[in-house]
N, C-alpha and C. Protein backbone atom coordinates (compact mmCIF):
# COMPACT_ATOMS: atom_id res chain seq x y z
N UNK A 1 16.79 7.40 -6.09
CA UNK A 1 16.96 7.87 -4.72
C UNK A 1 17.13 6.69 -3.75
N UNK A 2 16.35 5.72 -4.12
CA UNK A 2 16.76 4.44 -2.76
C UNK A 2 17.97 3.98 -3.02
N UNK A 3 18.73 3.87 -4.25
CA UNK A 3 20.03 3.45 -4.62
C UNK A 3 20.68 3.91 -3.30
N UNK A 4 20.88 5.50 -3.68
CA UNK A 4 21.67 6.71 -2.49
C UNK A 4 21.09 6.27 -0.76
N UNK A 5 19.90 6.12 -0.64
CA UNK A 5 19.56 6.57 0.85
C UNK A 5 19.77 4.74 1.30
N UNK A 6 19.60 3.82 0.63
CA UNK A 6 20.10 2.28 0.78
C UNK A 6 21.66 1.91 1.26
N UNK A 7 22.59 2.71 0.29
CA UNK A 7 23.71 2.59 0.55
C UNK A 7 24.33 3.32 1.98
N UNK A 8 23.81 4.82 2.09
CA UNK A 8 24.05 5.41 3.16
C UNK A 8 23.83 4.70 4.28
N UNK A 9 22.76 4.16 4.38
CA UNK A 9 21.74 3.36 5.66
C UNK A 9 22.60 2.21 5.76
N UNK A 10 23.04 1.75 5.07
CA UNK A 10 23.60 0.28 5.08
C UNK A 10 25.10 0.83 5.53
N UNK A 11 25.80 1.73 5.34
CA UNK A 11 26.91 1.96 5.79
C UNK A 11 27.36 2.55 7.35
N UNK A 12 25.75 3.23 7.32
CA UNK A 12 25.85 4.11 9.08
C UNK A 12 25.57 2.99 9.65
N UNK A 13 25.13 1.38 9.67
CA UNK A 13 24.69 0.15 10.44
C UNK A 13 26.14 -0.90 10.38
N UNK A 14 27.32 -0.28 9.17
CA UNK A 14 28.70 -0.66 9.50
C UNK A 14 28.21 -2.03 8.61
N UNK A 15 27.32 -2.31 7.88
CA UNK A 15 27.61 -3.55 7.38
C UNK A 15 27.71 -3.72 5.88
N UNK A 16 28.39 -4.71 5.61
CA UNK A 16 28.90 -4.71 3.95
C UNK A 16 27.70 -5.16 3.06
N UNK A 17 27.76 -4.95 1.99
CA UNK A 17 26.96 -5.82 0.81
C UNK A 17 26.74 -7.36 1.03
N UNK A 18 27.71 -7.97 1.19
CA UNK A 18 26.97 -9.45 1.12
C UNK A 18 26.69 -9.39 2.36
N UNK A 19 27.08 -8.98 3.70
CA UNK A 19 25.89 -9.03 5.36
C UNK A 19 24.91 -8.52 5.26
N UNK A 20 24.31 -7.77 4.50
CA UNK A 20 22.94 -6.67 4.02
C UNK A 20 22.30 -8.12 2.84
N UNK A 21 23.14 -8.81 2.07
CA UNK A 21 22.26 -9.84 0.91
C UNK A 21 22.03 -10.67 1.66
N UNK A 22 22.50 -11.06 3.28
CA UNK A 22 22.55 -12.42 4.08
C UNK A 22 21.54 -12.03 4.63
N UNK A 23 21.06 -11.19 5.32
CA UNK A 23 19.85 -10.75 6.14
C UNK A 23 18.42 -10.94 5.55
N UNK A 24 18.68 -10.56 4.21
CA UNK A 24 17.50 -10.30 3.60
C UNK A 24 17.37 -11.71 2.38
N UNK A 25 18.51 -12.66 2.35
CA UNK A 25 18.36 -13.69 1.60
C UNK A 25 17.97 -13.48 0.20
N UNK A 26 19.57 -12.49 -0.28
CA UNK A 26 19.41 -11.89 -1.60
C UNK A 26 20.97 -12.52 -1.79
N UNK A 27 21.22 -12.10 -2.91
CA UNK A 27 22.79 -12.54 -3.70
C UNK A 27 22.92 -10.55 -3.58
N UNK A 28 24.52 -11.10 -3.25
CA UNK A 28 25.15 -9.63 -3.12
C UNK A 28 25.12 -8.79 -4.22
N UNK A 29 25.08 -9.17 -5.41
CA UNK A 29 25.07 -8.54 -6.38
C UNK A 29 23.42 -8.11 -6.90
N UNK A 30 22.40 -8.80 -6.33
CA UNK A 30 21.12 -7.90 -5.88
C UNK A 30 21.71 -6.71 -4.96
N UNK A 31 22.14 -6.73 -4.13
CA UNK A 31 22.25 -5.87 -3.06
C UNK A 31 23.39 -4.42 -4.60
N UNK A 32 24.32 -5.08 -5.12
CA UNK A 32 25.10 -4.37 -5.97
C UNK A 32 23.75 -3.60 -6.57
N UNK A 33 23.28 -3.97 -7.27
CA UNK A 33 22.29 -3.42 -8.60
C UNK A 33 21.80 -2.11 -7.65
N UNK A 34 20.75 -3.02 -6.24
CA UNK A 34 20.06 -1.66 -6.25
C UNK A 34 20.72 -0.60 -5.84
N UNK A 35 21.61 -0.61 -5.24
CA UNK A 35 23.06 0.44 -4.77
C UNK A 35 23.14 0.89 -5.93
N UNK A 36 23.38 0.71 -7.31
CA UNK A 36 23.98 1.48 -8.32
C UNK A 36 22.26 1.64 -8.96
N UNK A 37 21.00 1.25 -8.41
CA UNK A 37 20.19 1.89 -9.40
C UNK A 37 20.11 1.48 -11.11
N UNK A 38 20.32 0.08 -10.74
CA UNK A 38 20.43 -0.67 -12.16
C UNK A 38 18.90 -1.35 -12.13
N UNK A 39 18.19 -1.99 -10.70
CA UNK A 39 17.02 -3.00 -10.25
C UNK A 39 16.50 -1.94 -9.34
N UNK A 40 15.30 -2.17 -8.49
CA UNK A 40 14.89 -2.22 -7.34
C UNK A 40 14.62 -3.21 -6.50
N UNK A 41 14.14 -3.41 -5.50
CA UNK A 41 13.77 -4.61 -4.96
C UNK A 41 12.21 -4.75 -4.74
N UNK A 42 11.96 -6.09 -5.04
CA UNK A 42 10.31 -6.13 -4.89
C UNK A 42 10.03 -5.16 -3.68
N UNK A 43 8.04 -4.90 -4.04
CA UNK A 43 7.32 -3.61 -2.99
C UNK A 43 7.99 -4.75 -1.51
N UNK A 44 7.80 -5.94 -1.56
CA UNK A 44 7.57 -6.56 -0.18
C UNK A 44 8.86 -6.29 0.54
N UNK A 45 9.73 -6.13 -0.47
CA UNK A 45 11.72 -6.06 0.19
C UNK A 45 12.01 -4.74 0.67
N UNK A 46 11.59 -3.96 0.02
CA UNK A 46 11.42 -2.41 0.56
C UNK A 46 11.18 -2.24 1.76
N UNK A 47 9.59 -2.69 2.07
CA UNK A 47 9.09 -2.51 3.35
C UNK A 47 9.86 -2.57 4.21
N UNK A 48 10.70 -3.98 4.32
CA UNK A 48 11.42 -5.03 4.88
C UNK A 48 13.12 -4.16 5.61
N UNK A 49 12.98 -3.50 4.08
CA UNK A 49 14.42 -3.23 4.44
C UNK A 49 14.55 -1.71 5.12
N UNK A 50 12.87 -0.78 5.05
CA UNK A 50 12.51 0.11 5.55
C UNK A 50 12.43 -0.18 7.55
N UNK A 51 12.17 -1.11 7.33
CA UNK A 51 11.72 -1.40 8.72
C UNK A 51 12.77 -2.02 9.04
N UNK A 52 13.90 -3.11 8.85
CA UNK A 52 15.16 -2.96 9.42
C UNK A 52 16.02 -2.32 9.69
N UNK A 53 15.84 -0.70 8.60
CA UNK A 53 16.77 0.36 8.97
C UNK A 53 15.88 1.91 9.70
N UNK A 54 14.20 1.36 10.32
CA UNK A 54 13.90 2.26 11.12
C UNK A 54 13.47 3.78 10.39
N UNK A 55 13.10 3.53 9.07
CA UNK A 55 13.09 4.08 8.42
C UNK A 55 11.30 4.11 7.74
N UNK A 56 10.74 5.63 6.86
CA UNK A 56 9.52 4.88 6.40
C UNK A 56 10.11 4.49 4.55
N UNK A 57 9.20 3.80 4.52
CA UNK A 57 9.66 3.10 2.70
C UNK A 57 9.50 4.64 2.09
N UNK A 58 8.56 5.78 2.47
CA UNK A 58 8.33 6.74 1.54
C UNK A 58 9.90 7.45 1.55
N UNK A 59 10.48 7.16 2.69
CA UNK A 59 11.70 7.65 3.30
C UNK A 59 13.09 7.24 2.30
N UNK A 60 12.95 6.05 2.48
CA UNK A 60 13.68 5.20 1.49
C UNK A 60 13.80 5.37 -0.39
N UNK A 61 12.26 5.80 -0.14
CA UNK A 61 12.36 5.32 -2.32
C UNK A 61 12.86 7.26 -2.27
N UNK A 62 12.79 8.25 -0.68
CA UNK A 62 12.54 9.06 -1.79
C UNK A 62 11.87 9.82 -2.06
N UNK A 63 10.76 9.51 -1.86
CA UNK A 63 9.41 9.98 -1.62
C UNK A 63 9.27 11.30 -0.24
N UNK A 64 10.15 11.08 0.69
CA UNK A 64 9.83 11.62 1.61
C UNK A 64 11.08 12.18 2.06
N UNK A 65 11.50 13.17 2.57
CA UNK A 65 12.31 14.01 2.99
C UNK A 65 13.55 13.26 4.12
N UNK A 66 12.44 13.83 5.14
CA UNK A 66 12.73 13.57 6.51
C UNK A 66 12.54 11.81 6.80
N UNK A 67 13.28 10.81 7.63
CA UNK A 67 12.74 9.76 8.27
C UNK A 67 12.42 10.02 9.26
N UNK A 68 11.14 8.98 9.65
CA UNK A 68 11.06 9.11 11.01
C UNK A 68 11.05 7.71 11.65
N UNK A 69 11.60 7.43 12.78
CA UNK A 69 11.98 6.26 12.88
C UNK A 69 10.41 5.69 13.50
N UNK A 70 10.65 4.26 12.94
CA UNK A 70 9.52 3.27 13.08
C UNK A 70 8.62 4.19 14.94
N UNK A 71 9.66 3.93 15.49
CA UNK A 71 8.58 3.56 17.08
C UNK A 71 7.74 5.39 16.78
N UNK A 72 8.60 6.29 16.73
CA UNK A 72 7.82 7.81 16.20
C UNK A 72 6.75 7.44 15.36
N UNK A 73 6.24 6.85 14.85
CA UNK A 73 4.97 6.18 13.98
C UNK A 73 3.67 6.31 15.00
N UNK A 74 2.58 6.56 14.72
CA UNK A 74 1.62 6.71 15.18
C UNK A 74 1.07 5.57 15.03
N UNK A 75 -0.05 4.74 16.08
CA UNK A 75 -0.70 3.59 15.20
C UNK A 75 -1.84 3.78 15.04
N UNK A 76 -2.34 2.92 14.09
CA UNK A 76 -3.89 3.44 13.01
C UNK A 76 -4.08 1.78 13.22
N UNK A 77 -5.70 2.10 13.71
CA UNK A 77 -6.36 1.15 13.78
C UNK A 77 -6.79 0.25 12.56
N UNK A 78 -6.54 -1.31 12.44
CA UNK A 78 -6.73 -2.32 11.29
C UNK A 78 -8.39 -2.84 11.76
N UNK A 79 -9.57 -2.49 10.67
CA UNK A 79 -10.21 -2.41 10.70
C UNK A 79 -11.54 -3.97 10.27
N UNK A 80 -10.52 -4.47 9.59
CA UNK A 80 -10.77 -5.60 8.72
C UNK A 80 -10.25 -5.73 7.59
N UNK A 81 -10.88 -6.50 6.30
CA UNK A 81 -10.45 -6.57 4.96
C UNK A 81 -11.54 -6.16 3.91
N UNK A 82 -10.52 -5.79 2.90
CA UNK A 82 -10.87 -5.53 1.61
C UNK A 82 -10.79 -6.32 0.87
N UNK A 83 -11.55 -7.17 -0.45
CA UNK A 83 -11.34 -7.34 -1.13
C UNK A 83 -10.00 -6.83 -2.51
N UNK A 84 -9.72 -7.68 -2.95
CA UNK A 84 -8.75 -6.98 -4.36
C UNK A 84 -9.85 -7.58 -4.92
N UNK A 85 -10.69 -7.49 -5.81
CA UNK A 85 -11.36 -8.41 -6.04
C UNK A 85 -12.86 -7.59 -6.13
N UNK A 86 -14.00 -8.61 -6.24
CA UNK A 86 -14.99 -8.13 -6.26
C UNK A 86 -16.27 -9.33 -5.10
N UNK A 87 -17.09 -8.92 -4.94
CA UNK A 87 -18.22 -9.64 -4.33
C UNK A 87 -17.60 -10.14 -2.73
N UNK A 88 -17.15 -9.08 -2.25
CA UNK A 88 -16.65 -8.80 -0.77
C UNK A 88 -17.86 -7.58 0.37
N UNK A 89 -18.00 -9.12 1.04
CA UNK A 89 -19.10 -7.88 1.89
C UNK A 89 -18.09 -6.92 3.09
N UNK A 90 -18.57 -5.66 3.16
CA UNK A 90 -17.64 -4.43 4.15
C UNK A 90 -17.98 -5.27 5.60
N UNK A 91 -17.04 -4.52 6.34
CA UNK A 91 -17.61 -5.52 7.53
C UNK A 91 -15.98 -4.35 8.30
N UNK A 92 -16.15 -3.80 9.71
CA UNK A 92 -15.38 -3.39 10.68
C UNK A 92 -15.40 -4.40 11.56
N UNK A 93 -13.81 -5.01 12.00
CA UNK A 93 -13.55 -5.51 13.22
C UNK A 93 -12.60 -4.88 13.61
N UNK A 94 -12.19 -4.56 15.13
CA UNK A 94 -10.90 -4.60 15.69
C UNK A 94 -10.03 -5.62 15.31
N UNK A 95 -8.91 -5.42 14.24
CA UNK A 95 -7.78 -6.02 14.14
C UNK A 95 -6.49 -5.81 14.88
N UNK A 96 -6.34 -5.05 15.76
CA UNK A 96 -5.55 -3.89 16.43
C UNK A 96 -4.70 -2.87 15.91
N UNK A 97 -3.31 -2.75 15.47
CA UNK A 97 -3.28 -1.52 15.28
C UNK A 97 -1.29 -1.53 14.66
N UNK A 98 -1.34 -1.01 13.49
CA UNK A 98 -0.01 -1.23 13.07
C UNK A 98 0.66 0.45 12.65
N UNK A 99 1.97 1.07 12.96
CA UNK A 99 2.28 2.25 12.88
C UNK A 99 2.12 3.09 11.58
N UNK A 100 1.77 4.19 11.40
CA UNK A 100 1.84 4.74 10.26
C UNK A 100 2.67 6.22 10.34
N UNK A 101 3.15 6.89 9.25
CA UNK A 101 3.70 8.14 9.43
C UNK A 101 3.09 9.04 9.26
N UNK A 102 1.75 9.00 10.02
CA UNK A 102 0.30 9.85 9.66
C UNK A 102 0.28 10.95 10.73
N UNK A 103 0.07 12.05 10.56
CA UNK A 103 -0.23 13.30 11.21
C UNK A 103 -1.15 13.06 12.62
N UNK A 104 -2.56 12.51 12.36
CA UNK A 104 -4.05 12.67 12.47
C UNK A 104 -4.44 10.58 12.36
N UNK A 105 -4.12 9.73 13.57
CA UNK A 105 -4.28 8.49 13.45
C UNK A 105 -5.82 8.31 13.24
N UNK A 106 -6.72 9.28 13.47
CA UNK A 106 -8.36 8.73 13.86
C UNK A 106 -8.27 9.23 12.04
N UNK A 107 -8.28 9.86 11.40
CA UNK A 107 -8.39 9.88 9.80
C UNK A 107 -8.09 9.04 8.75
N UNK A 108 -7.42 7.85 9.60
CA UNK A 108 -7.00 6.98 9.18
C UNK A 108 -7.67 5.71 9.11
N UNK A 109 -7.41 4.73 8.53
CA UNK A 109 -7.71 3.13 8.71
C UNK A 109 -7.06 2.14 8.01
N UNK A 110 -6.53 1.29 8.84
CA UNK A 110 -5.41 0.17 7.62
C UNK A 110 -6.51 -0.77 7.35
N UNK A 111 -6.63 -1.51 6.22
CA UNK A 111 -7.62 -2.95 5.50
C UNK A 111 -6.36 -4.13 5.57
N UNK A 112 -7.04 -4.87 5.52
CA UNK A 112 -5.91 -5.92 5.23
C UNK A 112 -6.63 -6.79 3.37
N UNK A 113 -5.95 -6.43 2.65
CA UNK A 113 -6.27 -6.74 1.40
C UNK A 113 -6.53 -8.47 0.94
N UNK A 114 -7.30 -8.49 0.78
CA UNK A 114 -7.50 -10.13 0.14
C UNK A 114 -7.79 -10.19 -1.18
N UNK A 115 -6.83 -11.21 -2.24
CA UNK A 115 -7.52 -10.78 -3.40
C UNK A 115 -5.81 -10.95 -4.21
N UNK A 116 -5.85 -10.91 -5.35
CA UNK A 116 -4.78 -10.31 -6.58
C UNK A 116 -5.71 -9.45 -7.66
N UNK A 117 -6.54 -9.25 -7.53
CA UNK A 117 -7.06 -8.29 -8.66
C UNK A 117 -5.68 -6.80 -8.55
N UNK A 118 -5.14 -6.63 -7.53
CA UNK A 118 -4.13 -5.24 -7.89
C UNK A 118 -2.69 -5.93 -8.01
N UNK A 119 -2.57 -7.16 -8.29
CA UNK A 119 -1.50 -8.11 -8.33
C UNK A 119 -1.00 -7.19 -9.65
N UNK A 120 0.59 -7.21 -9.51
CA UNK A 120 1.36 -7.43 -8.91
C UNK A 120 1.91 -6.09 -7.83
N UNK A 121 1.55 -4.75 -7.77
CA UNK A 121 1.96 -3.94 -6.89
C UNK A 121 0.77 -3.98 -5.86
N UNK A 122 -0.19 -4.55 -5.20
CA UNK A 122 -0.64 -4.75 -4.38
C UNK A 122 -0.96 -6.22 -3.82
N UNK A 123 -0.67 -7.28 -3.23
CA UNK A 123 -0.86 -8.46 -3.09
C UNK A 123 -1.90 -8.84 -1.70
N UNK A 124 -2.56 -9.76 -2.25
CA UNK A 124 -3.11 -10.80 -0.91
C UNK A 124 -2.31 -10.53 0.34
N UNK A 125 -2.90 -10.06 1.25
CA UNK A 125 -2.28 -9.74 2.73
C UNK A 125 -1.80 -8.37 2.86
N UNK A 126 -1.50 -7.91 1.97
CA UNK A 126 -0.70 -6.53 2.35
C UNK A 126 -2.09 -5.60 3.38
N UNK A 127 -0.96 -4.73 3.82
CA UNK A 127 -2.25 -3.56 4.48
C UNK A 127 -2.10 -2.20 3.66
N UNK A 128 -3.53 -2.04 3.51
CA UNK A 128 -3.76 -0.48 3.04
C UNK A 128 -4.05 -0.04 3.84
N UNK A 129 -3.28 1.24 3.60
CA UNK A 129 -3.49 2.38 4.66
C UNK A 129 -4.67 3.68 3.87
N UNK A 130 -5.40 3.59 4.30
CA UNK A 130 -6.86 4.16 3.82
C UNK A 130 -6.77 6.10 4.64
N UNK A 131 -6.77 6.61 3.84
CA UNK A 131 -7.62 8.24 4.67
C UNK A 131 -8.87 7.83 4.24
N UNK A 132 -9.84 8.08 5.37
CA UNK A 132 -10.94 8.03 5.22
C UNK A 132 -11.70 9.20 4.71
N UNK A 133 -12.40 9.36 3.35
CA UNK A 133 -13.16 10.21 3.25
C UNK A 133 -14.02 10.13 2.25
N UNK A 134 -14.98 11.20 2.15
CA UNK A 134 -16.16 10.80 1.24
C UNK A 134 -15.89 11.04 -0.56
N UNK A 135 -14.93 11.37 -0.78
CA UNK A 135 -14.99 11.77 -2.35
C UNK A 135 -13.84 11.52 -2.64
N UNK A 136 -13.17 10.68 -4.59
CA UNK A 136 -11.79 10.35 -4.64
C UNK A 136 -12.32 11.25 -5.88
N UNK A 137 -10.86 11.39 -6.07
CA UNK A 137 -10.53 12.23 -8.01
C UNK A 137 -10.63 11.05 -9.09
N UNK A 138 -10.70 11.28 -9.79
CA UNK A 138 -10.39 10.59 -11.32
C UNK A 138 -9.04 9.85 -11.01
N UNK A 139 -8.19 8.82 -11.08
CA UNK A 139 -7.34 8.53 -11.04
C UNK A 139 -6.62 7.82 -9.64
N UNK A 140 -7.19 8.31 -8.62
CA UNK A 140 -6.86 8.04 -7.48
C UNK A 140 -7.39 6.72 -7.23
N UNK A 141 -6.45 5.40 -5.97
CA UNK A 141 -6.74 4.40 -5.59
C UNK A 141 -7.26 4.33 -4.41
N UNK A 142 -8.32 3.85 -4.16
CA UNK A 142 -9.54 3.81 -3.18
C UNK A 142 -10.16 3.01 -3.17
N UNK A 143 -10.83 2.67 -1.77
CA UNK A 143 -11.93 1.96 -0.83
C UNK A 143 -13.11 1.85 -1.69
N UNK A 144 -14.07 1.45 -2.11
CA UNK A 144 -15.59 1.95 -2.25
C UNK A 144 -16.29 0.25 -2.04
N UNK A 145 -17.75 0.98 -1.66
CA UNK A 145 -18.51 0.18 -1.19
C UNK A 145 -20.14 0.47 -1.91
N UNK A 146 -20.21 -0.89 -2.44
CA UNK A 146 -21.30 -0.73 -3.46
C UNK A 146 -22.40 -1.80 -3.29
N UNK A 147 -23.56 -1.80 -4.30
CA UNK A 147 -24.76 -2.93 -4.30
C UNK A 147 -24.98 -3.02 -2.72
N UNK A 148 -25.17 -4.08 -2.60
CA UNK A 148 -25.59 -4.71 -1.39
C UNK A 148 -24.32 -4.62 -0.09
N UNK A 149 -23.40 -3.36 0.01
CA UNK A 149 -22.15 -3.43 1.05
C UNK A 149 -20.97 -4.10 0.90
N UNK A 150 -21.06 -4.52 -1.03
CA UNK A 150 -19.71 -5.20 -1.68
C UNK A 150 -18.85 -4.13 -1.17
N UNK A 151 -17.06 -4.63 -0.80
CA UNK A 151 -16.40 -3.34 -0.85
C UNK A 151 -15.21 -3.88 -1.77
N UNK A 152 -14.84 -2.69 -2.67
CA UNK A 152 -13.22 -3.27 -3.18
C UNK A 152 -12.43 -2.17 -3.53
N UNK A 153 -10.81 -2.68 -3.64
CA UNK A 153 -9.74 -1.79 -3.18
C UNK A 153 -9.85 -1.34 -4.82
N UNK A 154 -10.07 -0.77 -5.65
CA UNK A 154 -9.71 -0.48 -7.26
C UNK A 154 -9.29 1.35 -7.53
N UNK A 155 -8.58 1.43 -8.75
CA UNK A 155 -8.45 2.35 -9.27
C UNK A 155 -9.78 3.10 -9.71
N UNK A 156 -9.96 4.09 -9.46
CA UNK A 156 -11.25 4.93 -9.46
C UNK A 156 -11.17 5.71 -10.69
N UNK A 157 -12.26 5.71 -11.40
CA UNK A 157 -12.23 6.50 -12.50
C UNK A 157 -13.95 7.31 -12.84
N UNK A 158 -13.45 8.41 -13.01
CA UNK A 158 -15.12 8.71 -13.88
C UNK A 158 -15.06 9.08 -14.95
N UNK A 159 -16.21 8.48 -15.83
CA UNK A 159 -16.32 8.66 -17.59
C UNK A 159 -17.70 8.78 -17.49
N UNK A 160 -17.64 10.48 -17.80
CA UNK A 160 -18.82 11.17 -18.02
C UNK A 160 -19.92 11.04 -16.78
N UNK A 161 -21.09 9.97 -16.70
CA UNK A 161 -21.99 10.37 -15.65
C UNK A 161 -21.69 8.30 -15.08
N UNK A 162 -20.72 8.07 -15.11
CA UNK A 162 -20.13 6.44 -15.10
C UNK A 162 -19.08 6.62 -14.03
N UNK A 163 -19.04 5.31 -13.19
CA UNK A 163 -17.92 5.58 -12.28
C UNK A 163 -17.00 4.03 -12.49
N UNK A 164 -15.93 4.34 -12.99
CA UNK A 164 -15.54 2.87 -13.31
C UNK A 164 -14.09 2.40 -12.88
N UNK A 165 -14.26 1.24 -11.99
CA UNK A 165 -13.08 0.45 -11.12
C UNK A 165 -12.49 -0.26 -11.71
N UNK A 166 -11.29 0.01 -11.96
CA UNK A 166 -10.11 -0.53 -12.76
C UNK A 166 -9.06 -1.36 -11.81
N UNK A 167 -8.96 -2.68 -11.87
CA UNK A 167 -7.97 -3.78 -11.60
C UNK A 167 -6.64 -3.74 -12.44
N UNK A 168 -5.39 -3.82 -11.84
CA UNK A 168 -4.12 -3.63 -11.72
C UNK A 168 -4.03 -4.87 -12.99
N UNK A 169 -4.69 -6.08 -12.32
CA UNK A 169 -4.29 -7.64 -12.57
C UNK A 169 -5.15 -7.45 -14.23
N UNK A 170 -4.85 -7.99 -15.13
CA UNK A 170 -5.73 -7.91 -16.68
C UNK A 170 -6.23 -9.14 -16.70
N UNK A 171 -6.20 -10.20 -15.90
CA UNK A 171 -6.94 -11.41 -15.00
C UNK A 171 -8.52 -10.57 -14.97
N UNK A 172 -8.64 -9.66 -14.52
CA UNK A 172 -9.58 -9.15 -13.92
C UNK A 172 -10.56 -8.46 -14.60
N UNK A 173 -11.64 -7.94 -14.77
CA UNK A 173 -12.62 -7.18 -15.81
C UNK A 173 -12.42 -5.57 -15.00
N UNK A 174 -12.71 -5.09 -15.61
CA UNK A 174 -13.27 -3.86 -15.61
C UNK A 174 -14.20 -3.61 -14.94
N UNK A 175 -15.13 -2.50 -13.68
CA UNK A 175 -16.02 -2.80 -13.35
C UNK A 175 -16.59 -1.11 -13.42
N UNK A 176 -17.93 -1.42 -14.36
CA UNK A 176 -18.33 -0.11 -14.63
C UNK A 176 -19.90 0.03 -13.75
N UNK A 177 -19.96 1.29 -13.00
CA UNK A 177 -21.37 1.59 -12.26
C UNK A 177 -21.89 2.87 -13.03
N UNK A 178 -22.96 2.64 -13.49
CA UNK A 178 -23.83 3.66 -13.99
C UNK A 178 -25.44 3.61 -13.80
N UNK A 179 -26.13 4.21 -14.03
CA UNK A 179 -27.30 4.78 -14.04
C UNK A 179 -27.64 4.91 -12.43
N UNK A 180 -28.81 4.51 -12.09
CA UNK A 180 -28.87 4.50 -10.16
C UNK A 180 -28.41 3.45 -9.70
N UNK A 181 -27.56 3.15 -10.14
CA UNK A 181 -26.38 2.15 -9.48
C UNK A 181 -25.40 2.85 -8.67
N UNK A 182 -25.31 4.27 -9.33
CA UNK A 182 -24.46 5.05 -8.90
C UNK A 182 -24.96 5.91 -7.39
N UNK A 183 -25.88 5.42 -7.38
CA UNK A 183 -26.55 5.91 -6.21
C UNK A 183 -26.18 4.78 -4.86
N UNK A 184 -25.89 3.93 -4.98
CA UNK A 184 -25.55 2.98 -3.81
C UNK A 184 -24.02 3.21 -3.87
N UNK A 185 -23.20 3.81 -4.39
CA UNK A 185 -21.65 3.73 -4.41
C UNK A 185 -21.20 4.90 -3.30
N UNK A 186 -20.26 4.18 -2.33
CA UNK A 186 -20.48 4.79 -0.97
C UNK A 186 -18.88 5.05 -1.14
N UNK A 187 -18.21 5.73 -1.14
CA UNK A 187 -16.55 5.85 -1.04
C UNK A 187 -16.09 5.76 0.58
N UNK A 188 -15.32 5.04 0.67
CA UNK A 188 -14.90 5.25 2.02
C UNK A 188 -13.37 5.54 2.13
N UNK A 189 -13.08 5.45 1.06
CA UNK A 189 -10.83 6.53 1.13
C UNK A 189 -10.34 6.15 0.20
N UNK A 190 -9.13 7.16 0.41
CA UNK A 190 -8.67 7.16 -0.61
C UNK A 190 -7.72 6.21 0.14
N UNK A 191 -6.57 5.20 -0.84
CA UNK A 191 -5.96 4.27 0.02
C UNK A 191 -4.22 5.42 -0.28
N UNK A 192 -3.54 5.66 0.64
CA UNK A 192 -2.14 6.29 0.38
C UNK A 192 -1.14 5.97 0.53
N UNK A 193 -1.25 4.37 0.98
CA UNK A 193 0.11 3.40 0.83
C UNK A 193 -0.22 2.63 1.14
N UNK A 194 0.70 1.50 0.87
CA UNK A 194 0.31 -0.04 1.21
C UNK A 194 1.92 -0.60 1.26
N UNK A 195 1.73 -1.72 2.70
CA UNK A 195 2.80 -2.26 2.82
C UNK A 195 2.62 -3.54 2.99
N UNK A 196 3.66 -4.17 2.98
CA UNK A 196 3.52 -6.07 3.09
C UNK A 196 3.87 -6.37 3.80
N UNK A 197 3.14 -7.51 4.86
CA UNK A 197 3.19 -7.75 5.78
C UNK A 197 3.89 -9.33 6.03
N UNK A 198 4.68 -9.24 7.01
CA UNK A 198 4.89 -10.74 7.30
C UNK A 198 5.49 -11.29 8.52
């Protein structure tokens, strides 16, 4: 689908393949591939090329129907950072406030991620965009905040009466909470996109 909605976008802005590879400091024949759906372009080029054509990335890959253009974006307050990682104390600051294509902005909260433990589809700096709430599913990627107010961004899993945080990066361990350990594990969202910032 971004092949199709890339090429369209790039043609209603009147500009060719290699002025679209010059902008973005690609070889035209990058720009060829993802047009024909042979490559994609890294998560960070997406964003990039979402937000030069006013567009959201969910818009772009596909994911999403309708665009809505950037300034129609609501903004959701950046709260502080997350760890990718582990042995990160939680902590809220006013970071101010970057757009999202969110219904309901107060349900929201962007992190700013520190870390490669979700390396390579989540990197150092990117922002997660967090719904805030108290309970994730089996499978879902989320916030949680544990021990002593550690917080980290991991894949959420439960096995049996075990709750266990899974890292992207194989750099990284496994991180399993059980017995009344599980009693200090505080969820704070589920995370529902993440973009790269620069």
């Amino acid at each position: 689908m971004l092949s199709k909605r890339l090429k369209e976008l790039r043609r209603e802005r009147e500009l060719t393949q290699t002025e679209l590879a010059e902008r973005f400091r690609v070889t035209q024949q990058a720009v060829a591939k993802w047009e024909s759906a042979r490559s994609l372009p890294e998560p960070g080029v997406i964003a990039k090329l979402a937000a030069f054509f006013d567009v959201s990335s969910d818009y772009l890959l596909g994911v999403a129907d309708s665009f809505r253009p950037a300034e129609a974006f609501v903004g959701v307050r950046i709260i502080g950072e997350v760890k990718a990682g582990y042995d990160a104390l939680a902590s809220e600051e006013d970071l101010g406030a970057s757009p999202a294509d969110v219904r309901d902005a107060e349900a929201y909260r962007y992190l700013i991620v520190r870390g490669d433990s979700m390396a390579p589809y989540i990197r150092d700096g990117d922002l997660a965009l967090v719904r805030v709430q108290p309970t994730l599913m089996s499978g879902d990627l989320g916030v949680v905040i544990y021990g002593d107010g550690e917080a980290t961004l991991k894949k959420y899993r439960r096995a049996g009466d075990a709750v266990v945080l899974e890292p992207f990066n194989d750099e990284y361990e496994t991180l399993t909470i059980e017995g009344d350990n599980i009693n200090d594990l505080i969820i704070f969202g589920k995370v529902v996109e993440t973009k790269s910032r620069w």
